[in-house]
C-alpha atoms as a PDB file:
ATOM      1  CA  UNK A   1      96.884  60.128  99.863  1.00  0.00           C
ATOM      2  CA  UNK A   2     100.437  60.650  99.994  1.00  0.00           C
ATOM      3  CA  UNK A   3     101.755  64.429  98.827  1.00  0.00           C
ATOM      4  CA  UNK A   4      99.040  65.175  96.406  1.00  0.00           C
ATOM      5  CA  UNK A   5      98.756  62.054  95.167  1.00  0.00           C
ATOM      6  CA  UNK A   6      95.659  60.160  96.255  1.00  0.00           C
ATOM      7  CA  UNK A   7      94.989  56.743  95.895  1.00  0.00           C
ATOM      8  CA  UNK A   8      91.179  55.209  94.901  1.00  0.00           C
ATOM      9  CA  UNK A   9      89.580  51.469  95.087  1.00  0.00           C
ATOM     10  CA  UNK A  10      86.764  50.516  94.188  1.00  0.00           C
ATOM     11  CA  UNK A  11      83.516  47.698  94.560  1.00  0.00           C
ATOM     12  CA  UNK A  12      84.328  46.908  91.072  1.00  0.00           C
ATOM     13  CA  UNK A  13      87.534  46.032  91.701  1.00  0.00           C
ATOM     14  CA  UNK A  14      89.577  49.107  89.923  1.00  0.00           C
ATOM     15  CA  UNK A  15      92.137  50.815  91.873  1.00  0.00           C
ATOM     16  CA  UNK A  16      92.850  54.061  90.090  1.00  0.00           C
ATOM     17  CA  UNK A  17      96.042  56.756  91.180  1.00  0.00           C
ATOM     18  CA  UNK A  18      94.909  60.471  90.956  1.00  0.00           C
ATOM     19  CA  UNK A  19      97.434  63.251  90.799  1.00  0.00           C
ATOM     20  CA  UNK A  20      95.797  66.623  91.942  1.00  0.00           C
ATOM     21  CA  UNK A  21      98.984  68.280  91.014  1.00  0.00           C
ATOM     22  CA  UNK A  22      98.492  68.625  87.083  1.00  0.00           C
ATOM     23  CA  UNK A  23      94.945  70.258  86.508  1.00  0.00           C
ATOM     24  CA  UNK A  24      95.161  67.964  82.986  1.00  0.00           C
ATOM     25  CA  UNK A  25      96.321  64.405  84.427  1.00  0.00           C
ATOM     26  CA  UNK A  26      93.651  61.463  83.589  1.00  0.00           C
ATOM     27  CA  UNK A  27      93.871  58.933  86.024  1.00  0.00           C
ATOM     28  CA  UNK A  28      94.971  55.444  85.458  1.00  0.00           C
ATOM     29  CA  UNK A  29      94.330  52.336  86.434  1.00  0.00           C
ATOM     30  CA  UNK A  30      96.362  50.241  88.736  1.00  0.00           C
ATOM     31  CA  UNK A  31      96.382  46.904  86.511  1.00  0.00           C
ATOM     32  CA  UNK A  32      95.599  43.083  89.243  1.00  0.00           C
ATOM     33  CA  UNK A  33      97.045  40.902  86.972  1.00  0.00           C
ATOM     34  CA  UNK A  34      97.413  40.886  82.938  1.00  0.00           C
ATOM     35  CA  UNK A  35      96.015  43.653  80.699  1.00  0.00           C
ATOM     36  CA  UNK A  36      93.871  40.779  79.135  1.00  0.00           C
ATOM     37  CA  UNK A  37      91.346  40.734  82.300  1.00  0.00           C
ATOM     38  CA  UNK A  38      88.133  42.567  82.303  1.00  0.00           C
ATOM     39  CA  UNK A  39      88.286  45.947  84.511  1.00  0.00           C
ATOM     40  CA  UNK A  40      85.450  46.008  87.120  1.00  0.00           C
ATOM     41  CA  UNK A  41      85.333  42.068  87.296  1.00  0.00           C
ATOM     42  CA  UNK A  42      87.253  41.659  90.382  1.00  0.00           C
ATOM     43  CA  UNK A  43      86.553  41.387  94.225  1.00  0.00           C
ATOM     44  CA  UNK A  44      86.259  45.091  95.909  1.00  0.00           C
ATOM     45  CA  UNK A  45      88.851  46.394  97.015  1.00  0.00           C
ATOM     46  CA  UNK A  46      89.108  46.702 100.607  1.00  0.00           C
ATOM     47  CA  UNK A  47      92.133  49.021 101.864  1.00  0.00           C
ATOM     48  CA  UNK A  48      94.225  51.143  99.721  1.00  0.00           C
ATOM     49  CA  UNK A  49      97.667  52.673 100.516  1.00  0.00           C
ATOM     50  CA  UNK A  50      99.818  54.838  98.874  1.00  0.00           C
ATOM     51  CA  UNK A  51     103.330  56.477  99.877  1.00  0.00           C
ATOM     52  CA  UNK A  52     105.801  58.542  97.789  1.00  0.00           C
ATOM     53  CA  UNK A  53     106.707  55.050  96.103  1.00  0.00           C
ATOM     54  CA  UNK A  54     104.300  52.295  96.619  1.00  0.00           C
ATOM     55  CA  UNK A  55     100.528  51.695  96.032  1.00  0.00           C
ATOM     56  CA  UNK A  56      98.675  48.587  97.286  1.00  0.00           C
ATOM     57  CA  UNK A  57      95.500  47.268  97.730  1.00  0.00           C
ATOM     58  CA  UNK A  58      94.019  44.496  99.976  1.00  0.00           C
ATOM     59  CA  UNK A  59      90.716  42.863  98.039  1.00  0.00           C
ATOM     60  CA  UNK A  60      88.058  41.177  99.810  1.00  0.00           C
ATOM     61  CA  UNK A  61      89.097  37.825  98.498  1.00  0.00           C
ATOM     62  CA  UNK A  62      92.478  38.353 100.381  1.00  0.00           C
ATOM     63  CA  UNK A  63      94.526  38.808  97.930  1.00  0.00           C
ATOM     64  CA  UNK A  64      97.414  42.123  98.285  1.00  0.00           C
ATOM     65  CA  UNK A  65      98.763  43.946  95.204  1.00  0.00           C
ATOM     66  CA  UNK A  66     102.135  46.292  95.333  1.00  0.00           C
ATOM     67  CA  UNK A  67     102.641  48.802  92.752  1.00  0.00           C
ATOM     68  CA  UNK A  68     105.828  50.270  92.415  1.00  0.00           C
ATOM     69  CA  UNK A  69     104.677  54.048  91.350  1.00  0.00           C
ATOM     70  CA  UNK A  70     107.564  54.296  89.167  1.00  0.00           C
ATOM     71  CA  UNK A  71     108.196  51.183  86.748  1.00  0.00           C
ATOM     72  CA  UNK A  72     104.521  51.418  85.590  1.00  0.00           C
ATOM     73  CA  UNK A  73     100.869  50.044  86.442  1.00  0.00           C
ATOM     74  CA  UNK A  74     101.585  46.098  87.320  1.00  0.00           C
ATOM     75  CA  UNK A  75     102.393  45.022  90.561  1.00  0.00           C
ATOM     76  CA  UNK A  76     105.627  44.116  91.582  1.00  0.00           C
ATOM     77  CA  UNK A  77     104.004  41.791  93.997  1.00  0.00           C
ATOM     78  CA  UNK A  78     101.114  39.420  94.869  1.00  0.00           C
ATOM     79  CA  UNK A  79     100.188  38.068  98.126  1.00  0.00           C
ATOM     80  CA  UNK A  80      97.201  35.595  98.827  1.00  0.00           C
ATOM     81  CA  UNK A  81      96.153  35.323 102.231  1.00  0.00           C
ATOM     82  CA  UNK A  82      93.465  32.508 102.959  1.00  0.00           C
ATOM     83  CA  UNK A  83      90.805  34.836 104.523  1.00  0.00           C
ATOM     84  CA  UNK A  84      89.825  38.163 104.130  1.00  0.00           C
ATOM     85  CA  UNK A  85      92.347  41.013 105.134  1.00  0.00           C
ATOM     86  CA  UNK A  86      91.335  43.003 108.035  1.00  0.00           C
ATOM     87  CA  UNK A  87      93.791  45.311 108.470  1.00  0.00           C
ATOM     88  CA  UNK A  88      96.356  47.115 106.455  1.00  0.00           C
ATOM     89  CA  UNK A  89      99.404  49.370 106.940  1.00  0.00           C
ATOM     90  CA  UNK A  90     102.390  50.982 104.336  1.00  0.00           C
ATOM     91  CA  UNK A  91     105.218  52.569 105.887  1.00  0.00           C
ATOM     92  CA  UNK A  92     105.528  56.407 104.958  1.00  0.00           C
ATOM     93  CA  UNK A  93     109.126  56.137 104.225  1.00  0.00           C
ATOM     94  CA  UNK A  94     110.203  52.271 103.550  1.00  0.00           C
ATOM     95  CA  UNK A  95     109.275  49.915 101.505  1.00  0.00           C
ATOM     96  CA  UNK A  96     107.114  47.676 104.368  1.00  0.00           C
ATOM     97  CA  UNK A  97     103.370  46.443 104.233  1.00  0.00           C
ATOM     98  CA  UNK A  98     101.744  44.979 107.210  1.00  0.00           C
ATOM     99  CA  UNK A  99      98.579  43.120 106.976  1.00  0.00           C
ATOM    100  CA  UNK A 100      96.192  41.010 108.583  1.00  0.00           C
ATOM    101  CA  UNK A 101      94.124  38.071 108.067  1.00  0.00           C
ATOM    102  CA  UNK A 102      92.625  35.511 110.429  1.00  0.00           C
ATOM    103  CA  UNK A 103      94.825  35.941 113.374  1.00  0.00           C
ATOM    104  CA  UNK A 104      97.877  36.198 111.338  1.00  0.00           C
ATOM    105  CA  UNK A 105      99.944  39.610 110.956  1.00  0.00           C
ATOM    106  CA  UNK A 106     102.313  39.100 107.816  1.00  0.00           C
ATOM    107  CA  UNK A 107     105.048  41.700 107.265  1.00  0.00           C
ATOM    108  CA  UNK A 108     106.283  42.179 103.627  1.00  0.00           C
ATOM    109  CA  UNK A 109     109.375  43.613 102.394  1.00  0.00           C
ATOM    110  CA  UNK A 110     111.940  43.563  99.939  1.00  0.00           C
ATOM    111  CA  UNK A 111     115.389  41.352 101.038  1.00  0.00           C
ATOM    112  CA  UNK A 112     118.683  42.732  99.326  1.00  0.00           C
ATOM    113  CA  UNK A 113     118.259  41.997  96.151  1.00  0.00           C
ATOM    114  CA  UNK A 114     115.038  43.604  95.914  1.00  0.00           C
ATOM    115  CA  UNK A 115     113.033  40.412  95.964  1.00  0.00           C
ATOM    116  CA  UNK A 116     109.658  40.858  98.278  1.00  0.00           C
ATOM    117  CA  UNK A 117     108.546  38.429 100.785  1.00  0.00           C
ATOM    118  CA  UNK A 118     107.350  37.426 104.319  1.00  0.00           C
ATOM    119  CA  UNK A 119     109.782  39.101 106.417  1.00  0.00           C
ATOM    120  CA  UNK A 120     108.063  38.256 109.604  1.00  0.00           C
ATOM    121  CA  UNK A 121     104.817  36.542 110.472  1.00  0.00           C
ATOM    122  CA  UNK A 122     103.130  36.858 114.066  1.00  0.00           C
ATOM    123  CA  UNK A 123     100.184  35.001 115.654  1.00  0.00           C
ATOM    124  CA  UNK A 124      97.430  36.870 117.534  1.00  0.00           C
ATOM    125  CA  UNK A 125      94.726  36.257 119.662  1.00  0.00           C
ATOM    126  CA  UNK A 126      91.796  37.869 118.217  1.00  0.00           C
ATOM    127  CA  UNK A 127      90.629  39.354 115.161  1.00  0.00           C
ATOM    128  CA  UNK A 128      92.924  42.729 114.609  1.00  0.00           C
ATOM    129  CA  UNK A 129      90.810  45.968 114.415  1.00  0.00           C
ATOM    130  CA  UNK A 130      93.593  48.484 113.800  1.00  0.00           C
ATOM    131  CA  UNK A 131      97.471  48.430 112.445  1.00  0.00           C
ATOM    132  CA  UNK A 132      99.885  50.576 111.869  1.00  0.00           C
ATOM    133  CA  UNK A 133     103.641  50.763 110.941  1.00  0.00           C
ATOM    134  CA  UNK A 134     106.294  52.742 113.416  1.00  0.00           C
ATOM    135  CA  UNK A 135     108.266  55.228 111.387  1.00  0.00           C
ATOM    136  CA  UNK A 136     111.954  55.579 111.839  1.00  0.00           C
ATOM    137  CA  UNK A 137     112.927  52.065 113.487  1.00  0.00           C
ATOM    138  CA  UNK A 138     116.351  51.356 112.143  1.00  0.00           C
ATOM    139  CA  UNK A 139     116.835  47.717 110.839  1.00  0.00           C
ATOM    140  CA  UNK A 140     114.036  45.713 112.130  1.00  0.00           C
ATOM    141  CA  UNK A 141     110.073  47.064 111.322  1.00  0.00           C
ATOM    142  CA  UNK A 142     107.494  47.582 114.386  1.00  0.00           C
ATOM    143  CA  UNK A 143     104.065  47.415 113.787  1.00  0.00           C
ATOM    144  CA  UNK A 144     101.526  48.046 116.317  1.00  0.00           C
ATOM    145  CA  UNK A 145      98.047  45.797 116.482  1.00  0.00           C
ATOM    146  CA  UNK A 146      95.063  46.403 117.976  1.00  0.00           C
ATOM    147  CA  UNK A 147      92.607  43.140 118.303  1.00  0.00           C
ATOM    148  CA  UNK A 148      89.673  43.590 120.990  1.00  0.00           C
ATOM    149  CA  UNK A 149      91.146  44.312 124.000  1.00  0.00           C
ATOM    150  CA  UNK A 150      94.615  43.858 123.170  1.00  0.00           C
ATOM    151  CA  UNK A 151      97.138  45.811 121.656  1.00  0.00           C
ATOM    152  CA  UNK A 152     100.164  44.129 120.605  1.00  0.00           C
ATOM    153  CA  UNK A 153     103.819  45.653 119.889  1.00  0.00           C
ATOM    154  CA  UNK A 154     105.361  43.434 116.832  1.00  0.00           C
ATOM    155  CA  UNK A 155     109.064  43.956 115.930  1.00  0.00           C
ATOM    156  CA  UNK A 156     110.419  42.025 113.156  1.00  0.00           C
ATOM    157  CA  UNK A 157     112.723  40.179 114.732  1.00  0.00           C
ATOM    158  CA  UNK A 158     110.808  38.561 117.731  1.00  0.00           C
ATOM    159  CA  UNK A 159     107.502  37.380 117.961  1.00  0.00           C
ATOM    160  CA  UNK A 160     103.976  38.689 119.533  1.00  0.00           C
ATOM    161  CA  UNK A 161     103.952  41.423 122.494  1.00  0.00           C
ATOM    162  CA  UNK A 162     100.955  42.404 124.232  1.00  0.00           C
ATOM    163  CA  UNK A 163     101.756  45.906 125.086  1.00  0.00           C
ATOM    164  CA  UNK A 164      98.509  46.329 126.931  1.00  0.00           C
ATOM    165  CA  UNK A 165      95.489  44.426 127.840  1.00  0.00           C
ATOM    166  CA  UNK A 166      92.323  44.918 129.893  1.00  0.00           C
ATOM    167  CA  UNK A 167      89.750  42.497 130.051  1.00  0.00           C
ATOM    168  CA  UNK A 168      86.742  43.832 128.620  1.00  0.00           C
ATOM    169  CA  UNK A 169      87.830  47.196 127.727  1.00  0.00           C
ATOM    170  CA  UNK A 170      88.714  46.816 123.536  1.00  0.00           C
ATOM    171  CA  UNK A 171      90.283  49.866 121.259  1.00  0.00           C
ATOM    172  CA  UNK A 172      88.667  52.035 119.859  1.00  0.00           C
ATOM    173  CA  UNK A 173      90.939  53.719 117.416  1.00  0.00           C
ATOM    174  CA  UNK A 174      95.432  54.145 116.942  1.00  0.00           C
ATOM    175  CA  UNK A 175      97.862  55.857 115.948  1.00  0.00           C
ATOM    176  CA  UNK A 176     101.863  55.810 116.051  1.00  0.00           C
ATOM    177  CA  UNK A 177     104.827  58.082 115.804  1.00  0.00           C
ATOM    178  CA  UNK A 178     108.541  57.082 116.293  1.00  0.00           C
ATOM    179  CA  UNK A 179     108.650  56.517 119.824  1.00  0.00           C
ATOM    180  CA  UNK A 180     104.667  56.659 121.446  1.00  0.00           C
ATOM    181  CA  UNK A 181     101.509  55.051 120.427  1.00  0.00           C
ATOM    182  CA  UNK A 182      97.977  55.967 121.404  1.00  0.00           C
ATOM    183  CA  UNK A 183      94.967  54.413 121.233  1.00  0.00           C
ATOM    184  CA  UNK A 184      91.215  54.937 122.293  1.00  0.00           C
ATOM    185  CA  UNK A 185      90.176  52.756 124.698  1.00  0.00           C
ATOM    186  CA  UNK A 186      86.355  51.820 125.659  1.00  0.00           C
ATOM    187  CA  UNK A 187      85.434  51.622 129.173  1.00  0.00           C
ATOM    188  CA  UNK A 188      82.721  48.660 130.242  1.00  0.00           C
ATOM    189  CA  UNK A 189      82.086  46.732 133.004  1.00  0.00           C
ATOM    190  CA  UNK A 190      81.360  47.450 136.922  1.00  0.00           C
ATOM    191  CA  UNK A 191      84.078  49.976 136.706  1.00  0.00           C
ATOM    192  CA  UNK A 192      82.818  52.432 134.252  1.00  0.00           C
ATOM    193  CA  UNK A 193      85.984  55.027 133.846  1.00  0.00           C
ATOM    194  CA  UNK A 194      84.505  56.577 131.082  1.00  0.00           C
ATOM    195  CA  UNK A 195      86.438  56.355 127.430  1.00  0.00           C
ATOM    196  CA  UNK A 196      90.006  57.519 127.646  1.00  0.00           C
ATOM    197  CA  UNK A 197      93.311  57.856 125.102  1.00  0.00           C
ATOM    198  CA  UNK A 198      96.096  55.929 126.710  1.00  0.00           C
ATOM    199  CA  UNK A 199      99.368  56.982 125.400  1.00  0.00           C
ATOM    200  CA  UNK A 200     102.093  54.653 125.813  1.00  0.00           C
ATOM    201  CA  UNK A 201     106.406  54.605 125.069  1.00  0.00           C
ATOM    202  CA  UNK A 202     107.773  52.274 122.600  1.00  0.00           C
ATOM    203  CA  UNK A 203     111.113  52.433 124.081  1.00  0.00           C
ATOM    204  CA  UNK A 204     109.882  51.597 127.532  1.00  0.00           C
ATOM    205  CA  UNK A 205     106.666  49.972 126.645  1.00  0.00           C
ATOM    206  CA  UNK A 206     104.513  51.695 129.369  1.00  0.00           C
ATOM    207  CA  UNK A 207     101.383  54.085 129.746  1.00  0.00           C
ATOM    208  CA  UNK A 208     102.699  57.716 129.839  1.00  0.00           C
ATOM    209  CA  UNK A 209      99.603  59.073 129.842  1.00  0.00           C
ATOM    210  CA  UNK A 210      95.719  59.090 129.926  1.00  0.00           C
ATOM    211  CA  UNK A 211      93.738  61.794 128.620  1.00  0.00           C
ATOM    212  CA  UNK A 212      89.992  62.173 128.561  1.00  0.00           C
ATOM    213  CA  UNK A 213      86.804  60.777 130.412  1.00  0.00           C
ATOM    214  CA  UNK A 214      84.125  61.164 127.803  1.00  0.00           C
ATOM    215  CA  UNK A 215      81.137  59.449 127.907  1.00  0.00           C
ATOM    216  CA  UNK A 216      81.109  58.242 123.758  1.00  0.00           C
ATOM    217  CA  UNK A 217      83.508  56.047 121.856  1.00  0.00           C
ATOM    218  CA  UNK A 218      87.004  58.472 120.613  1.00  0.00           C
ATOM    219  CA  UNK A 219      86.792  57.012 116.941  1.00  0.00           C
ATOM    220  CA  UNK A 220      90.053  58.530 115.795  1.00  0.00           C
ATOM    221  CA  UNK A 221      93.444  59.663 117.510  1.00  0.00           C
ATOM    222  CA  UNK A 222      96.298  62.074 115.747  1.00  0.00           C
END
């Protein structure tokens, strides 16, 4: 949801904007392709994101719709990834979409004249569990990636970074602001640390911090 807006998908394949501003407002639906096609006869939807803006969706087939919230209910544009998307992230305040798929991260944005692409595509190592989009980075867009054991700083202009990495040890769970990232990490192995939150700096890209010992998975970090 995005200021009282919330966003819905569905297994049928709908994708439906709800206003819980207006007591009397009847949601619509997000229209995939042509008004012609049959609601409900789509993949499901996957991931659905919504800022003050944009909606999209990521279906299981791989395909990624963009909605622009205010020219009307088809999307401004279509991307078809080859595999299913894993992962997917919409900047609060731009217009940027991250996603994954395979062990590609694709970032999507519009150039000057207001045409989207692929602004920037980056290669990974594994399978990418979490993503997110840093807020308020100037010119170039940072996403950060986690994928198993690896987390993976990706700025639009350069390629891949692992930020950190121990063997063995995946994420469990991220989150970003403008300058820090933190991230649940699972402890295994001989060493057993117990679970911890490792905070890190963006600027500096290096652990500030880590917090907790607990003996279960941290599933979500704020």
């Amino acid at each position: 949801s995005h200021d009282g807006v919330g966003i819905a998908g569905y297994t049928s394949g709908d994708v439906r904007v709800w206003d819980t501003r207006t007591w009397d407002y009847v949601a619509p639906f997000l229209e995939s392709e042509s008004e012609e096609e049959d609601p409900g006869m789509q993949p499901y939807v996957s991931f659905v994101r919504i800022n003050s803006s944009l909606a999209v969706a990521a279906y299981e087939d791989g395909i990624l719709n963009i909605w622009d919230l205010r020219t009307g209910r088809f999307p401004i544009f279509r991307f078809e990834h080859d595999a299913r998307i894993q992962a997917l992230a919409l900047s609060q305040e731009k217009p940027i979409v991250a996603t994954a798929s395979a062990f590609d991260v694709v970032m999507l944005y519009p150039n000057e004249e207001g045409h989207w692409h692929v602004a920037s595509e980056f290669e990974v190592q594994k399978l990418v569990d979490y993503l997110e989009i840093v807020p308020n980075t100037g010119r170039y867009p940072v996403a950060i990636a986690t994928a198993g054991d690896l987390v993976y700083l990706l700025k639009a202009d350069d390629s891949a970074r692992t930020l950190h990495y121990v063997y063995g040890q995946p994420a469990t769970c991220l989150d970003v602001s403008a300058s820090q990232v933190a991230f649940g990490v699972k402890s295994l192995g001989w060493v057993y640390e117990g679970n911890k939150i490792l905070v890190y700096s963006l600027e500096a890209e290096r652990c500030l911090s880590k917090l907790g010992n607990a003996l279960g998975d941290f599933t979500c970090v704020n």
